[in-house]
N, C-alpha and C. Protein backbone atom coordinates (compact mmCIF):
# COMPACT_ATOMS: atom_id res chain seq x y z
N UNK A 1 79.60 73.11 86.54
CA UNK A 1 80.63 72.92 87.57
C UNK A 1 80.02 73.15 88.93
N UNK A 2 80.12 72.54 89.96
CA UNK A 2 79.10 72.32 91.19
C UNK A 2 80.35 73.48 91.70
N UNK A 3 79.06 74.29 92.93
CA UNK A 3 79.88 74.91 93.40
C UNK A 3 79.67 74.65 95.09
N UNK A 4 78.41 74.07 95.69
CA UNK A 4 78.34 73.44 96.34
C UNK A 4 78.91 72.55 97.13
N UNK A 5 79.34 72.29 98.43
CA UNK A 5 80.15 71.19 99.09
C UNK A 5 81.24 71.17 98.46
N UNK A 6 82.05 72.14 97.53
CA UNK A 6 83.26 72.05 97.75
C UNK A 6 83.87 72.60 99.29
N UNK A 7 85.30 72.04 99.24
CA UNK A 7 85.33 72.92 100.51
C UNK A 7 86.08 74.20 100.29
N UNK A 8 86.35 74.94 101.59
CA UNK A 8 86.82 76.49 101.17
C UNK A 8 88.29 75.92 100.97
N UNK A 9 88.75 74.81 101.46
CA UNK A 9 90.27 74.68 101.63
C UNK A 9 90.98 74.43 99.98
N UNK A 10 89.60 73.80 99.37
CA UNK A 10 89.79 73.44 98.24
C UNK A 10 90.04 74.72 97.09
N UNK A 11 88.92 75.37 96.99
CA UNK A 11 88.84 76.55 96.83
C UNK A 11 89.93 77.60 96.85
N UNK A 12 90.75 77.40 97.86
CA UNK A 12 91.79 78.11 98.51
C UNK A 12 93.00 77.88 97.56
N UNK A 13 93.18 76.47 97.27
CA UNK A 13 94.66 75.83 96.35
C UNK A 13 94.11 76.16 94.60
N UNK A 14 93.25 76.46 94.47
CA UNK A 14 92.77 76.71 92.74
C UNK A 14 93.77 78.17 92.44
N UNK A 15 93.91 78.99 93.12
CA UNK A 15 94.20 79.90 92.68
C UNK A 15 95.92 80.01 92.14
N UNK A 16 96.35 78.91 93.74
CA UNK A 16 97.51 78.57 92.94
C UNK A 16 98.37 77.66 92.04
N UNK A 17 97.27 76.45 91.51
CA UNK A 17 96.92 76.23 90.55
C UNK A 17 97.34 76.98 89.23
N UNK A 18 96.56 77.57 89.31
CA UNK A 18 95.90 78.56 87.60
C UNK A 18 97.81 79.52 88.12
N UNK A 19 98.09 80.17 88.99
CA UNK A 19 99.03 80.63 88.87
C UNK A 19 100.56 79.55 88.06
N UNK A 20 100.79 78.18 88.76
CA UNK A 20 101.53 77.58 88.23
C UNK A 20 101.52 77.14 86.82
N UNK A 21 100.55 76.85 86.39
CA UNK A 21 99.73 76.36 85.19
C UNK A 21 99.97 77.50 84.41
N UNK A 22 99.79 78.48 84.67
CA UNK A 22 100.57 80.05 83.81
C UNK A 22 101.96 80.22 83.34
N UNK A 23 102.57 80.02 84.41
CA UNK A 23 104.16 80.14 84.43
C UNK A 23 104.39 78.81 83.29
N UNK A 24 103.69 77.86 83.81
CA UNK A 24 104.15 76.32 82.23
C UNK A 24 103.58 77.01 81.09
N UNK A 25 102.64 77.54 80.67
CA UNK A 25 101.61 77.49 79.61
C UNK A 25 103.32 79.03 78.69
N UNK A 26 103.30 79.95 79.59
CA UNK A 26 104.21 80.97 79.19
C UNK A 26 105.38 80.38 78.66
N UNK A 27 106.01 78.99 79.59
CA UNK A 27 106.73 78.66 79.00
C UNK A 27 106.78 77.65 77.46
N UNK A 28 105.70 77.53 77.28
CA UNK A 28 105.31 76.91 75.84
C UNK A 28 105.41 75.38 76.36
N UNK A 29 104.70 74.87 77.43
CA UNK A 29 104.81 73.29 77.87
C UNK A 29 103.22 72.94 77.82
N UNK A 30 103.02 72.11 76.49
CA UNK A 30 101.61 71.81 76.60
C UNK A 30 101.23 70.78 77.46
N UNK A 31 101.41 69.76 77.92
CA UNK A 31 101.11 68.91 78.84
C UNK A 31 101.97 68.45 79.90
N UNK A 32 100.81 68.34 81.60
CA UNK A 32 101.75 67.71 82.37
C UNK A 32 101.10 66.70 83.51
N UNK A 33 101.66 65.73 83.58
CA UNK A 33 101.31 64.97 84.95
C UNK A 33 100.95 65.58 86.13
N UNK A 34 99.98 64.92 86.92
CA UNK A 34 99.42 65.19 88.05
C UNK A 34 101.24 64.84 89.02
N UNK A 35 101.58 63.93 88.58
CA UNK A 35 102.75 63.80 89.72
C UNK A 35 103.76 64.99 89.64
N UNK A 36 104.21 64.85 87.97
CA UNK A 36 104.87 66.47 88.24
C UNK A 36 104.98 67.72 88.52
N UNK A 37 103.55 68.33 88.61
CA UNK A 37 102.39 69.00 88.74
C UNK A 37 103.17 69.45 90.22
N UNK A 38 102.68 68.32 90.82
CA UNK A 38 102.65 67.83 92.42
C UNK A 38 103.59 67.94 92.89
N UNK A 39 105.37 68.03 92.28
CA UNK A 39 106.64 67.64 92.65
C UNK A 39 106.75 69.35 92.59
N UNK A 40 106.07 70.22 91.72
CA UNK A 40 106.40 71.63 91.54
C UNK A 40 105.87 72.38 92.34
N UNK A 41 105.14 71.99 93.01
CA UNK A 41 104.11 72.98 94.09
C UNK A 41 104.26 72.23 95.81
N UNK A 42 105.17 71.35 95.44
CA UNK A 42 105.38 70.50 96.94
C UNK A 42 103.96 69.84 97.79
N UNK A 43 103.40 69.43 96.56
CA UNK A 43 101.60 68.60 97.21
C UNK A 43 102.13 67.15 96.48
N UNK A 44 100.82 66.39 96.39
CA UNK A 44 100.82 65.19 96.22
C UNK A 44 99.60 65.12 95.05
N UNK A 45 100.38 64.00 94.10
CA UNK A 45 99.45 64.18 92.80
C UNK A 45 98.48 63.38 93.07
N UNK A 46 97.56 62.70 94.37
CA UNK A 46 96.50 62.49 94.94
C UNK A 46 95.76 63.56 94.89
N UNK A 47 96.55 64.29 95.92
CA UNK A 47 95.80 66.20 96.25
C UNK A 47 94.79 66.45 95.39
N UNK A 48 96.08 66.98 94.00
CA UNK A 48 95.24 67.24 92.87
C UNK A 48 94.58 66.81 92.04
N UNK A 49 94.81 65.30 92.08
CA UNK A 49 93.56 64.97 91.58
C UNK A 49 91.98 64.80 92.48
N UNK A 50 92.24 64.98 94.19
CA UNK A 50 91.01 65.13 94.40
C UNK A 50 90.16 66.49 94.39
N UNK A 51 91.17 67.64 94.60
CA UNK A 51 90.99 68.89 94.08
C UNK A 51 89.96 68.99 92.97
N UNK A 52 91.01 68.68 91.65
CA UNK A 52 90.02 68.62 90.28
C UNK A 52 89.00 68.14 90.14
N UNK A 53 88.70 66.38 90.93
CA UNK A 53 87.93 65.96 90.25
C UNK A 53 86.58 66.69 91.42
N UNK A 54 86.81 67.65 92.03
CA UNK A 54 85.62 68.14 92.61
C UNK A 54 84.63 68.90 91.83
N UNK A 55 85.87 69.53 90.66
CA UNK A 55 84.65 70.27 89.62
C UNK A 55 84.96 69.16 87.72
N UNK A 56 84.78 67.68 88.55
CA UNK A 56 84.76 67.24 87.53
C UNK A 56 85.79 66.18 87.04
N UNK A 57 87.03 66.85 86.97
CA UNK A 57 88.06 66.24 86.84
C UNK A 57 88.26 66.65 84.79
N UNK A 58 89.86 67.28 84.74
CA UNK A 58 89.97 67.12 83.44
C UNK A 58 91.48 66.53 82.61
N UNK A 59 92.03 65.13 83.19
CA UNK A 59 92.79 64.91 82.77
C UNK A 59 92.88 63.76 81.80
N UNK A 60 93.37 63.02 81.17
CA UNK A 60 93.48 61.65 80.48
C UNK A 60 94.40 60.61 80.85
N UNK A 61 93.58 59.45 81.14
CA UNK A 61 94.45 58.38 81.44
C UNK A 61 95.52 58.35 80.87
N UNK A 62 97.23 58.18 81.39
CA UNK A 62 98.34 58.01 80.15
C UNK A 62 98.90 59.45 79.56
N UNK A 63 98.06 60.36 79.62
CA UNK A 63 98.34 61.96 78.91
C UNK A 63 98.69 63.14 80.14
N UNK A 64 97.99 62.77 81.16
CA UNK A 64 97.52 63.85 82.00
C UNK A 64 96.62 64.84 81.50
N UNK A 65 97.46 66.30 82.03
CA UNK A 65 96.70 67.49 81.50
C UNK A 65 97.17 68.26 80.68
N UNK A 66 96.20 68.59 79.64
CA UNK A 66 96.41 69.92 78.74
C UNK A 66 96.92 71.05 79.54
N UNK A 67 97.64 71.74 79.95
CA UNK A 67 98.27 73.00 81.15
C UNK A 67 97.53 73.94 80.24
N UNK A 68 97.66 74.12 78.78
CA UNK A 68 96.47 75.31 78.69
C UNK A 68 95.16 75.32 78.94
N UNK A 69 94.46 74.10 78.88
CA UNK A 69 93.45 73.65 79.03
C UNK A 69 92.98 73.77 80.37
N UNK A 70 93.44 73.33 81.42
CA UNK A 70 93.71 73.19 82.79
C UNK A 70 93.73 74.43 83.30
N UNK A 71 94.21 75.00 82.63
CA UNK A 71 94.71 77.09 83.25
C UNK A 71 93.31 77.48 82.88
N UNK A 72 92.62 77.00 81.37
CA UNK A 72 91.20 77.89 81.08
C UNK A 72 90.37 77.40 81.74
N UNK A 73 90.31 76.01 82.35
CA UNK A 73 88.92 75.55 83.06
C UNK A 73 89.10 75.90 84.72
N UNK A 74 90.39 76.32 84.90
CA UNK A 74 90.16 76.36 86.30
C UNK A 74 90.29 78.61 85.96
N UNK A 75 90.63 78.90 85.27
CA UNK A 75 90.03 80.39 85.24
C UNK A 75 88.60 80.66 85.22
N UNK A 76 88.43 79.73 84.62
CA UNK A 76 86.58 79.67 84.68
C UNK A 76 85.99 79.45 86.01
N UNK A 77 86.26 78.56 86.47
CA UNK A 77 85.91 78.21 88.07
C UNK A 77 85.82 79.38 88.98
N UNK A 78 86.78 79.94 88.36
CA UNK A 78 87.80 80.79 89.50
C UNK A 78 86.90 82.51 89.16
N UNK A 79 85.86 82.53 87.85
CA UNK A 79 85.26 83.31 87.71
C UNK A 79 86.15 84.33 86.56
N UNK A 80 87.15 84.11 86.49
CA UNK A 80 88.32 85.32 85.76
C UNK A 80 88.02 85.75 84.58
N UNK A 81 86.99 84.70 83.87
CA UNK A 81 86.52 85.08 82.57
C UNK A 81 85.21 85.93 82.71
N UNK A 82 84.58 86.45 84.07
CA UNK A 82 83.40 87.27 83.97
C UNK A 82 83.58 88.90 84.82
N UNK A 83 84.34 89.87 84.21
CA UNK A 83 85.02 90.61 84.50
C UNK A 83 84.08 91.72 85.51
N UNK A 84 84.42 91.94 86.52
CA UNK A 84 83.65 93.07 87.52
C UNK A 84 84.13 94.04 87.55
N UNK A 85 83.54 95.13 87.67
CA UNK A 85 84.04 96.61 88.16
C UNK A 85 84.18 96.78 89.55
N UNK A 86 85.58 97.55 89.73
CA UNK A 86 86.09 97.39 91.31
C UNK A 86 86.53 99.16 91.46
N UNK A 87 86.34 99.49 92.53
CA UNK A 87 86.91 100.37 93.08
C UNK A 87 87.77 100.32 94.44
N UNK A 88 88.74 101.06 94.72
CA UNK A 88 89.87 101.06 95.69
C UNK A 88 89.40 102.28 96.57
N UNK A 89 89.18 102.39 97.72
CA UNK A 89 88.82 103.23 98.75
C UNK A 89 89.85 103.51 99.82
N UNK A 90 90.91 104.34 99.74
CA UNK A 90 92.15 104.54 100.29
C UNK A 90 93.68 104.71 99.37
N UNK A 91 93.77 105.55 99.46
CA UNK A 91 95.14 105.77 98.06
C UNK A 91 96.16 105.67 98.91
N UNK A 92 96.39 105.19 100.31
CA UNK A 92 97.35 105.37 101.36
C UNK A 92 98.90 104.64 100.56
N UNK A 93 99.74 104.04 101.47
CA UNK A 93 100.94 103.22 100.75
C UNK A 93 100.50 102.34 100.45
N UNK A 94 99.76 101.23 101.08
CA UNK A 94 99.04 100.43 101.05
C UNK A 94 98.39 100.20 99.48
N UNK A 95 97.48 101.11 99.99
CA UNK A 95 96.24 101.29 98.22
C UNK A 95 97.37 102.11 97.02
N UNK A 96 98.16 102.38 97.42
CA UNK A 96 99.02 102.76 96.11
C UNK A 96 99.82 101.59 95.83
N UNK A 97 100.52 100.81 96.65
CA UNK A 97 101.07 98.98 95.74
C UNK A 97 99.98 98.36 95.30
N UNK A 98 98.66 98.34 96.08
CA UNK A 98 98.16 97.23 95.37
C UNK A 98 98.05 98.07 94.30
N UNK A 99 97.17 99.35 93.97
CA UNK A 99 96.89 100.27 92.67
C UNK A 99 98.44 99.65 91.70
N UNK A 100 99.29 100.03 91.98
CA UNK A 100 100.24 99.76 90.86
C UNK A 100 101.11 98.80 90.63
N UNK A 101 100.99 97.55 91.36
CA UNK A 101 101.81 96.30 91.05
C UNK A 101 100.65 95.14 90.76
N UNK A 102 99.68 95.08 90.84
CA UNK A 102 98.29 94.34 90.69
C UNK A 102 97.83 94.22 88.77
N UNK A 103 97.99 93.12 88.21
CA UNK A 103 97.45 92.95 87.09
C UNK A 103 95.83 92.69 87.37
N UNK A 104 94.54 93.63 87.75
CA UNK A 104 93.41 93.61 87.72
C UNK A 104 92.71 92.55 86.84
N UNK A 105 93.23 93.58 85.65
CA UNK A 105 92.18 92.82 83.87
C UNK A 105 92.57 90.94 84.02
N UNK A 106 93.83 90.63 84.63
CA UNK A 106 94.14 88.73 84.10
C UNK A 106 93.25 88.60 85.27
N UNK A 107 93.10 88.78 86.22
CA UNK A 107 92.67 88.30 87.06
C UNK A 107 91.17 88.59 87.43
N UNK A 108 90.10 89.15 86.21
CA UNK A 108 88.46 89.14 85.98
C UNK A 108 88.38 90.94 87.10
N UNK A 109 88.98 91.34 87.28
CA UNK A 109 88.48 92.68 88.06
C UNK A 109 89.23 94.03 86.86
N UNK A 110 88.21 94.95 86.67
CA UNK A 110 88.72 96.32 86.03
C UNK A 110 88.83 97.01 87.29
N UNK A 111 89.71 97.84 87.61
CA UNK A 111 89.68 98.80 88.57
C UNK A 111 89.65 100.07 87.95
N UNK A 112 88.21 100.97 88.14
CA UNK A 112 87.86 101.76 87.73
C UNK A 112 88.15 103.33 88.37
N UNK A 113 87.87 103.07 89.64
CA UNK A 113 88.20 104.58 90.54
C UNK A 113 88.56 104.08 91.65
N UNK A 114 89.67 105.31 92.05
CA UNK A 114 90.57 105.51 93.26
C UNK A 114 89.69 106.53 94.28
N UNK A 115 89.49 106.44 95.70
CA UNK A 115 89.12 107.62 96.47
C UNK A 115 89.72 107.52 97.79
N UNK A 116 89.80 108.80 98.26
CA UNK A 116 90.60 108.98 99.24
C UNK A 116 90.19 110.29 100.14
N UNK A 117 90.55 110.21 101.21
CA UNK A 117 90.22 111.40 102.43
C UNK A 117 91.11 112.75 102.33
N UNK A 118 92.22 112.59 102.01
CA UNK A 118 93.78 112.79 102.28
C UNK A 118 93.57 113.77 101.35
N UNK A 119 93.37 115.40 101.31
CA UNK A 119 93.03 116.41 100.30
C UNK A 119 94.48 116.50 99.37
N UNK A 120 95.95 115.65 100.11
CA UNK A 120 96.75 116.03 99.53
C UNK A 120 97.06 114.86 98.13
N UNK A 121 96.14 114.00 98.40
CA UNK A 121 96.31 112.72 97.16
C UNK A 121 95.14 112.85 96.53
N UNK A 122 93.84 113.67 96.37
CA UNK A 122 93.13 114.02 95.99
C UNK A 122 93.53 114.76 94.56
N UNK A 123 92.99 114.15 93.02
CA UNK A 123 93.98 115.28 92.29
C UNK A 123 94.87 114.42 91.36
N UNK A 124 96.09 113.86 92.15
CA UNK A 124 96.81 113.00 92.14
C UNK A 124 96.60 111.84 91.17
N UNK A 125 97.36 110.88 90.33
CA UNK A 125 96.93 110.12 89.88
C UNK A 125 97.74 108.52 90.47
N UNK A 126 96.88 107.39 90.14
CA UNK A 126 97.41 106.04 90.10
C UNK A 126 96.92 105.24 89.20
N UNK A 127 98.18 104.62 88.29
CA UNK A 127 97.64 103.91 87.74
C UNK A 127 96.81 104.74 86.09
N UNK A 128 96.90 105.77 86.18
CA UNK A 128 96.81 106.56 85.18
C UNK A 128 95.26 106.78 85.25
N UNK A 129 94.73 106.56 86.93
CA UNK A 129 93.43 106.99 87.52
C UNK A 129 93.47 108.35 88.16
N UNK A 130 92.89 109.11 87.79
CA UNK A 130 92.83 110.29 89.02
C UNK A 130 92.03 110.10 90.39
N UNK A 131 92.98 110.46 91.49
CA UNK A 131 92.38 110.17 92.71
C UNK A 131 91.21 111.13 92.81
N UNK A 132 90.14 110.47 93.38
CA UNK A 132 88.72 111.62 93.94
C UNK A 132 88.42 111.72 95.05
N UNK A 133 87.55 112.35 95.67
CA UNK A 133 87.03 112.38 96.78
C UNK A 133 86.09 111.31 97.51
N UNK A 134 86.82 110.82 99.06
CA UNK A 134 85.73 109.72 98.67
C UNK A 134 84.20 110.32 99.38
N UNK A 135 83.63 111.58 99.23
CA UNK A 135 82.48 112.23 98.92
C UNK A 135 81.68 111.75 98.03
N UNK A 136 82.19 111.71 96.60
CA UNK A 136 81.60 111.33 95.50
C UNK A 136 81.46 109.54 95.08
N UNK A 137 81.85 108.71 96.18
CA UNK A 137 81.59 107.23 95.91
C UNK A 137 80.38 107.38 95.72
N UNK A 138 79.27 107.63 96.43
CA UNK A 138 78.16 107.07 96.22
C UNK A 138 76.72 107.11 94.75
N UNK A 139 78.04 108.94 94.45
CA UNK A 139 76.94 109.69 92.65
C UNK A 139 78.04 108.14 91.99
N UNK A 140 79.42 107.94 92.02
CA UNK A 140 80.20 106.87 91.09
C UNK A 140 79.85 105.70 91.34
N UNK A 141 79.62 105.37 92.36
CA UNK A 141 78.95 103.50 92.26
C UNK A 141 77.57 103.59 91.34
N UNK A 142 76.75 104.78 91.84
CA UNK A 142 75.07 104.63 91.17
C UNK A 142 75.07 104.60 89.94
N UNK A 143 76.66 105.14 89.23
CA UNK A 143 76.51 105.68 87.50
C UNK A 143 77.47 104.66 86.85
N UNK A 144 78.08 103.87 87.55
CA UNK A 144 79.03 103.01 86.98
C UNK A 144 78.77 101.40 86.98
N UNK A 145 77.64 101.31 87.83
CA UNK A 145 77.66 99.68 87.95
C UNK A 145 78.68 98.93 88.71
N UNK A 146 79.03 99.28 89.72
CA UNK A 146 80.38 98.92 90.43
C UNK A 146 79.73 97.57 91.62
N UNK A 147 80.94 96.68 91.78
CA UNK A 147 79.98 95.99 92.43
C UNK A 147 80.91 95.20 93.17
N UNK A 148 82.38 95.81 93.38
CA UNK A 148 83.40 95.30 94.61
C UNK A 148 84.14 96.49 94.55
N UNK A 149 84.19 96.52 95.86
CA UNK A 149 85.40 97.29 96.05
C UNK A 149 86.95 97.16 97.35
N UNK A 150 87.69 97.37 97.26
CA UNK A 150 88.58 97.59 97.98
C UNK A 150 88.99 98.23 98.94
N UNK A 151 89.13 97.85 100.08
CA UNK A 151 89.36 98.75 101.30
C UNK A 151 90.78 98.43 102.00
N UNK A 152 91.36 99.39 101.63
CA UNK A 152 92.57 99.77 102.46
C UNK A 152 93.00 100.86 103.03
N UNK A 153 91.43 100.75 104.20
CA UNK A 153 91.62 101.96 105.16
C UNK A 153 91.59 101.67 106.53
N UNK A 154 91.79 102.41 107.65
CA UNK A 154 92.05 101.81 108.71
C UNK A 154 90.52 101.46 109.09
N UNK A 155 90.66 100.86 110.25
CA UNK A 155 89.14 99.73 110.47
C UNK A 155 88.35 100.73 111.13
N UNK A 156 88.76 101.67 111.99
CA UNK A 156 87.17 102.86 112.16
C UNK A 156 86.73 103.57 110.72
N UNK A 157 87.89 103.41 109.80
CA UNK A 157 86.91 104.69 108.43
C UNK A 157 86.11 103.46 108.04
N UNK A 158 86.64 101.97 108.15
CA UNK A 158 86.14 100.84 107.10
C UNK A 158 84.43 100.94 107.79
N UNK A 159 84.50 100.79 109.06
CA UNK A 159 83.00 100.74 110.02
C UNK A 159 82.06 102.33 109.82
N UNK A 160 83.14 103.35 109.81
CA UNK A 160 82.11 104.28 109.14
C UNK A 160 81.41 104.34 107.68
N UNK A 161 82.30 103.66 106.77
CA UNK A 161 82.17 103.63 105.13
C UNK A 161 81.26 102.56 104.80
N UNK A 162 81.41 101.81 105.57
CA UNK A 162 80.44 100.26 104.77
C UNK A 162 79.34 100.28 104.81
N UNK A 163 78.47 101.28 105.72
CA UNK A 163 77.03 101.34 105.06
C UNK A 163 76.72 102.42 103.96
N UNK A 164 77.40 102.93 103.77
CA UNK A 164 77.18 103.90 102.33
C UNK A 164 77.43 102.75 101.64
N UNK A 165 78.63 102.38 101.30
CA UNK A 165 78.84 101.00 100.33
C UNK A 165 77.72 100.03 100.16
N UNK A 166 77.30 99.71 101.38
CA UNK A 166 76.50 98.71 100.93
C UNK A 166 74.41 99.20 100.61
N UNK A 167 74.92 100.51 100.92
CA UNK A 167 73.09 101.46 100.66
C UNK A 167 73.36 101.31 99.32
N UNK A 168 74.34 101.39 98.45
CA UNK A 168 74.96 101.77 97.19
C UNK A 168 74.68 100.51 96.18
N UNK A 169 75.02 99.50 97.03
CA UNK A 169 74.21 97.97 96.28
C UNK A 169 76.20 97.13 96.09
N UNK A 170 76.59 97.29 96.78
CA UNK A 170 78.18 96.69 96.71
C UNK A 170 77.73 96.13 97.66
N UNK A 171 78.04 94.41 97.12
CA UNK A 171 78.25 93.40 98.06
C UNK A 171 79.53 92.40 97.99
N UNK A 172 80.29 93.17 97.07
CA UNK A 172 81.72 92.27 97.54
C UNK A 172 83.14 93.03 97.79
N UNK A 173 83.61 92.44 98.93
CA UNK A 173 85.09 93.54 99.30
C UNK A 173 86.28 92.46 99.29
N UNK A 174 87.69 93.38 98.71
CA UNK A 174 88.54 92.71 99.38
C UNK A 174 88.94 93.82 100.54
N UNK A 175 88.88 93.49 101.80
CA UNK A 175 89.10 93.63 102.84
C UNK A 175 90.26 93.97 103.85
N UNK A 176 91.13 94.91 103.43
CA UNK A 176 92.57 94.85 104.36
C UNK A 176 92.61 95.33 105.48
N UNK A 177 91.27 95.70 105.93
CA UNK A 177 91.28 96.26 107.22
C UNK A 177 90.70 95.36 108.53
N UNK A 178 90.50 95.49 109.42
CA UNK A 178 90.26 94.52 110.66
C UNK A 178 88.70 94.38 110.72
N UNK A 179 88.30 94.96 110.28
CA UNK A 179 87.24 94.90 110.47
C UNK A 179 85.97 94.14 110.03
N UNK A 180 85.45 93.50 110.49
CA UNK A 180 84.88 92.67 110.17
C UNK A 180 83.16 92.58 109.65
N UNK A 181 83.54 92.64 107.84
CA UNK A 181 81.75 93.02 107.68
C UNK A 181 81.04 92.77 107.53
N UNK A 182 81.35 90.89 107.05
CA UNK A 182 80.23 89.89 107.33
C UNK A 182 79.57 89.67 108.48
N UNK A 183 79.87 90.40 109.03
CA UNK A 183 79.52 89.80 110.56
C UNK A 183 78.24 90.71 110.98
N UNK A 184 78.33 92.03 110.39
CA UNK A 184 77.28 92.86 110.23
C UNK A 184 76.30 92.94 109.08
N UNK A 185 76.52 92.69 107.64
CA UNK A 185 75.90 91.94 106.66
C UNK A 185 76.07 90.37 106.50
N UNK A 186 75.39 89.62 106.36
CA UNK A 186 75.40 88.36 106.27
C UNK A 186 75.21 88.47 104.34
N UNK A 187 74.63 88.86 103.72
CA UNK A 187 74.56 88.65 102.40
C UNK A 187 75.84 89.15 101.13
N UNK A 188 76.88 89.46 102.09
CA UNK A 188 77.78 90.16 101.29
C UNK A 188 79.10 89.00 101.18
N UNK A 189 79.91 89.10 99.89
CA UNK A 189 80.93 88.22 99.75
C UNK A 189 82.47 88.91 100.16
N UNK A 190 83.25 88.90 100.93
CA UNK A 190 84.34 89.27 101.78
C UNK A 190 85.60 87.93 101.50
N UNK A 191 86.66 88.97 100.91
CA UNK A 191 88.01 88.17 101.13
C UNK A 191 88.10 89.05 102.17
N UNK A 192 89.28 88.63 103.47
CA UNK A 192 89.72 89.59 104.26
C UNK A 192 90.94 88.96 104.19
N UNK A 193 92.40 90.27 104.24
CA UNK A 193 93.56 90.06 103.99
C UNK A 193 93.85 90.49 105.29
N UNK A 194 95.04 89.70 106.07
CA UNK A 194 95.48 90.29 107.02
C UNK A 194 96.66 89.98 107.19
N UNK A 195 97.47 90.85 106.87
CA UNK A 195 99.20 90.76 106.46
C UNK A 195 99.57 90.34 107.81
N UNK A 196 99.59 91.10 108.79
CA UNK A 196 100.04 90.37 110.50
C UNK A 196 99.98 88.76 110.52
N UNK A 197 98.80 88.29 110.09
CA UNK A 197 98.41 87.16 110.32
C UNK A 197 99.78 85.91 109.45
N UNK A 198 100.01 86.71 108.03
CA UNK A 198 100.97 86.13 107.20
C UNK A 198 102.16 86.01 108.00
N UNK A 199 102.51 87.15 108.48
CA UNK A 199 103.76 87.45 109.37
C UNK A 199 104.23 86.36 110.46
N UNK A 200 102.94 86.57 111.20
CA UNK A 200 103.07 85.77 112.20
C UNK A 200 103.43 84.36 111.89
N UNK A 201 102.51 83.56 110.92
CA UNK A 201 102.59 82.52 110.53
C UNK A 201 103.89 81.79 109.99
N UNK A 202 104.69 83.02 109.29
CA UNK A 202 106.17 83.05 108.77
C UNK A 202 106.86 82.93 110.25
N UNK A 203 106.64 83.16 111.81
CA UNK A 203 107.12 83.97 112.46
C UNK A 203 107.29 81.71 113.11
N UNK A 204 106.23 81.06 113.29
CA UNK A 204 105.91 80.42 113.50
C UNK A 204 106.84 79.29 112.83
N UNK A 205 106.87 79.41 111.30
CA UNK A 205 106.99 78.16 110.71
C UNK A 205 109.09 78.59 110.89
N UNK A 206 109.65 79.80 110.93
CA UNK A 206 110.84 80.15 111.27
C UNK A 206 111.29 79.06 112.81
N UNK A 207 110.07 79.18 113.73
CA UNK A 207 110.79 78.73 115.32
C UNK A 207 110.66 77.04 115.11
N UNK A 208 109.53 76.78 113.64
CA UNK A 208 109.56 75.55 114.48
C UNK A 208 110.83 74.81 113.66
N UNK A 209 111.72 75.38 112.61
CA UNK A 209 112.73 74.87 111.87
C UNK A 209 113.97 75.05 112.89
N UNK A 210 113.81 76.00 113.87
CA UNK A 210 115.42 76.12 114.42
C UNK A 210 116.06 74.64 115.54
């Protein structure tokens, strides 16, 4: 499967993909058209088929797609079948929803350890993890094989923390803080989440309907 010259935009719609393709497969619907596909996610069954056929294409003239089939090849793409060890760095409100509303394991990440500053969530558990100190990240990344982690701390702890993280051999984050760490490592892989940005965008697509 080329991973090359796709684009990121492309990249971007797979995920919700494999999400819709779940919800059919749960409902016991083995096959479906690119057009209906297309009528359920409000795209165009062009879209997706130029989408797919970027890593290939897997439908049949007359049949369409297998939706279980379709859900396993684009989980594959999507990496979900090669499971990483993750840690969460911040037990704040924040790092406690994602810690406990987040299905990790479907989605290729174990989340292994919680750490935190806060002596009073120290102790504490999430997720049926005990919170630690985040003192001890660097003896737990060296002994665990860890190799993403999560930051949902504010953006001066994120700029103080990321070179321990990355002395440690972690080169992939998901990112909720402002801060920006590709920009200081170039070899590291970064989602960055920025809820404002969602907001706003909601804030946007609200003025231009009135």
């Amino acid at each position: 499967m080329p991973k090359e010259g796709v684009s990121i935009q492309v990249i971007r719609r797979l995920p919700r993909y494999y999400r819709y393709l779940s919800e059919l497969d749960s409902e016991g619907i083995e096959k479906i058209s690119s057009t209906k596909l297309a009528s359920m996610m409000n795209s165009t069954a062009s879209q997706i088929r130029q989408d797919l056929n970027c890593f290939g294409g897997f439908g049949q003239q007359g049949y369409g797609y297998s939706v279980a089939g379709l859900r396993s090849e684009i989980g594959k793409i999507l990496g979900l079948d090669q499971p990483h060890n993750m840690i969460l760095i911040g037990a704040g409100n924040l790092g406690k929803a994602i810690a406990t509303h987040l299905s990790f394991e479907k989605l290729g990440f174990k989340l292994t350890a919680i750490f935190e500053k806060d002596e009073k969530l120290i102790g504490t558990t999430l997720r049926d993890i005990e919170i630690m100190p985040d003192d001890r990240i660097e003896d737990y990344v060296k002994e665990n094989q860890i190799d993403t982690a999560v930051l949902t701390m504010p953006k001066e702890a994120v700029k103080k923390m990321i070179d321990k993280l990355y002395d440690c051999g972690i080169r992939s984050y998901w990112n909720f803080s402002h801060y920006d760490i590709s920009k200081k490592y170039l070899d590291v892989t970064v989602e960055n989440v920025h809820l404002s940005d969602s907001l706003m965008t909601l804030s946007y697509m609200m003025n231009q309907s009135d």
